[in-house]
Protein backbone atom coordinates (compact mmCIF):
# COMPACT_ATOMS: atom_id res chain seq x y z
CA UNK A 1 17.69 14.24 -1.17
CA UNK A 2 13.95 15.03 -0.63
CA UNK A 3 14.55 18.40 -2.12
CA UNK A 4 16.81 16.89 -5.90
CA UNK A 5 13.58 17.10 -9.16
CA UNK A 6 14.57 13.94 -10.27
CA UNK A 7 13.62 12.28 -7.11
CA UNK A 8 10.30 14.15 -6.68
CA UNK A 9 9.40 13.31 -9.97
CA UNK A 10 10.01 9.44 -9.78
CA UNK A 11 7.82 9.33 -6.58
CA UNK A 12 5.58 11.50 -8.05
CA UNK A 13 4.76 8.99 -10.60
CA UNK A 14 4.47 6.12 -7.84
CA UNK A 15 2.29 8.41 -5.46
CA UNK A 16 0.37 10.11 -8.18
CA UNK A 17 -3.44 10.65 -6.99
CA UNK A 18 -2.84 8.47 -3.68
CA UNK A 19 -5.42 10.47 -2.50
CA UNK A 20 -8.37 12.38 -3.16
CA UNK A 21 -7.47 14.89 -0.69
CA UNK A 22 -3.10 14.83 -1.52
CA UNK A 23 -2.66 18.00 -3.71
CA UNK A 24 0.83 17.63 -3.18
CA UNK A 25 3.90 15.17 -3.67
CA UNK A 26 4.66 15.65 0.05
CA UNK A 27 7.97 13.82 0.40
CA UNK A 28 8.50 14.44 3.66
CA UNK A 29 4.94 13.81 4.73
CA UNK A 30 4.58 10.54 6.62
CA UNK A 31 2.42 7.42 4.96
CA UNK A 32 -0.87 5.81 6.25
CA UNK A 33 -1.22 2.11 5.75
CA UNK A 34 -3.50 2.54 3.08
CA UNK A 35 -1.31 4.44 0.98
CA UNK A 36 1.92 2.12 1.31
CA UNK A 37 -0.30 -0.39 0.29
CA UNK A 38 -1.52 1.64 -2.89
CA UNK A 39 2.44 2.65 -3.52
CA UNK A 40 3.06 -1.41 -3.28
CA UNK A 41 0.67 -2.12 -5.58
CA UNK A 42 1.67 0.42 -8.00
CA UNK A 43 5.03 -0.23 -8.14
CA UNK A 44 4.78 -4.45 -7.72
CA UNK A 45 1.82 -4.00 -10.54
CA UNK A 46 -0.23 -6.12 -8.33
CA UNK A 47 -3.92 -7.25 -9.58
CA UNK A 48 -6.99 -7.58 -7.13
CA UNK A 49 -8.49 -11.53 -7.73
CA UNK A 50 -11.93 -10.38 -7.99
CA UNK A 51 -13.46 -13.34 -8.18
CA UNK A 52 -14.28 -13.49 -4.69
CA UNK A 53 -12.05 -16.42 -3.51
CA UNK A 54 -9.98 -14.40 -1.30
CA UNK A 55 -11.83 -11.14 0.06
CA UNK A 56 -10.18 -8.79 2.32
CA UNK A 57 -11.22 -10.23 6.19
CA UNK A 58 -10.04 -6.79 7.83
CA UNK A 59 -13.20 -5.96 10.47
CA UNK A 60 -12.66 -2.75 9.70
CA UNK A 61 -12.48 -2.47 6.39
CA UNK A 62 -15.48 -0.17 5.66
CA UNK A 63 -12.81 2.34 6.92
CA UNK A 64 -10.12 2.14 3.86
CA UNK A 65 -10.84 4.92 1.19
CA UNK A 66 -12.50 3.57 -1.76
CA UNK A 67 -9.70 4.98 -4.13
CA UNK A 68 -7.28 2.59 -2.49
CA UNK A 69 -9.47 -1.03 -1.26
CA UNK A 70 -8.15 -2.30 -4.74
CA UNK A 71 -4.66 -2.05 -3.59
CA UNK A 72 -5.14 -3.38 -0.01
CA UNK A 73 -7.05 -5.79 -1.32
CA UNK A 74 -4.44 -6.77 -3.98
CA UNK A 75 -1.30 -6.79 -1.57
CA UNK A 76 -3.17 -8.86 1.11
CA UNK A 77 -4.22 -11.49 -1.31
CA UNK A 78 -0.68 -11.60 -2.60
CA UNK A 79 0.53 -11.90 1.03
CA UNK A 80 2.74 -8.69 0.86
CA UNK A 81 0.23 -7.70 4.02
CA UNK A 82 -1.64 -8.50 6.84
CA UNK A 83 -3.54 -6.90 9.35
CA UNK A 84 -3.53 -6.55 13.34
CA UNK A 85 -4.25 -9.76 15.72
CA UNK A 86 -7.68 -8.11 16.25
CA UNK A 87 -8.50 -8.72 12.78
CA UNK A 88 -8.04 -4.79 11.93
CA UNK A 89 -5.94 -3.13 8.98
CA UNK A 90 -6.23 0.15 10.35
CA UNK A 91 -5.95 2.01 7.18
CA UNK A 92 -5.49 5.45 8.38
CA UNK A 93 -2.90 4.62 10.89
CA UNK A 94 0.86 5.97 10.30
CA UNK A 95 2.90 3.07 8.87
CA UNK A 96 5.99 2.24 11.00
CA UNK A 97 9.06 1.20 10.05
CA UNK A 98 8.85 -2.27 10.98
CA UNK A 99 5.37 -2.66 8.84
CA UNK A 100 7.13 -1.01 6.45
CA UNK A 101 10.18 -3.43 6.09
CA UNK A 102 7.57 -6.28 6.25
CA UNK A 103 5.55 -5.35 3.29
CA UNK A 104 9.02 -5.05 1.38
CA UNK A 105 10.64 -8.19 2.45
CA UNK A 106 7.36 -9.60 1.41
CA UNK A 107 7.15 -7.65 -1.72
CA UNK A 108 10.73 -9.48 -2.51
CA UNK A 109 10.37 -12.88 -1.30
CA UNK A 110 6.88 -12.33 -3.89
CA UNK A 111 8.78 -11.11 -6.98
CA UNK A 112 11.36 -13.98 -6.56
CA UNK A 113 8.88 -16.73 -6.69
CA UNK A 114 7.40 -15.12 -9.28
CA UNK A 115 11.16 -15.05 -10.68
């Protein structure tokens, strides 16, 4: 599946300059945090409030790449994330599956109110 163009060009589009450093599509590559949360942003079209009512609270958040603290902050203040008891986001970690599933049952439950 990974390997069919008209797949590689759809997430192309959706993972288009994730990174500074991605020079790549990498399909097969695994996702930090940060970069689901840029992908659910994308694809949601998902604003950052920047009016400061609702700032990202992550105690590490000096750590998340400044080419994608729009879209964490965006997805957390639209509740489609949340980070670690310890108050952490962890934005380099490898997303699992189960964080994963979250952010998309989120993502849903999100687009249906909006419904």
């Amino acid at each position: 599946l990974t390997q069919d163009p008209a797949y590689k060009a759809e997430g192309a589009t959706v993972v288009s300059s994730l990174d500074e450093a991605l020079k790549h599509f990498g399909p097969d590559d695994q996702l930090t945090r940060e970069q689901m949360a840029v992908m659910t942003a994308r694809i949601a079209e998902l604003q950052e409030d920047t009016s400061g009512g609702n700032p990202v609270p992550f105690t590490d958040k000096d750590r998340i790449s400044s080419w994608a603290l729009s879209a964490v902050t965006s997805v957390f203040q639209n509740g489609v994330i949340s980070g670690y008891p310890d108050g952490t986001f962890r934005p380099l970690a490898k997303i699992t599956r189960a964080e994963a599933c979250h952010m998309i049952v989120n993502l849903i439950n999100l687009q249906q109110e909006a419904a």
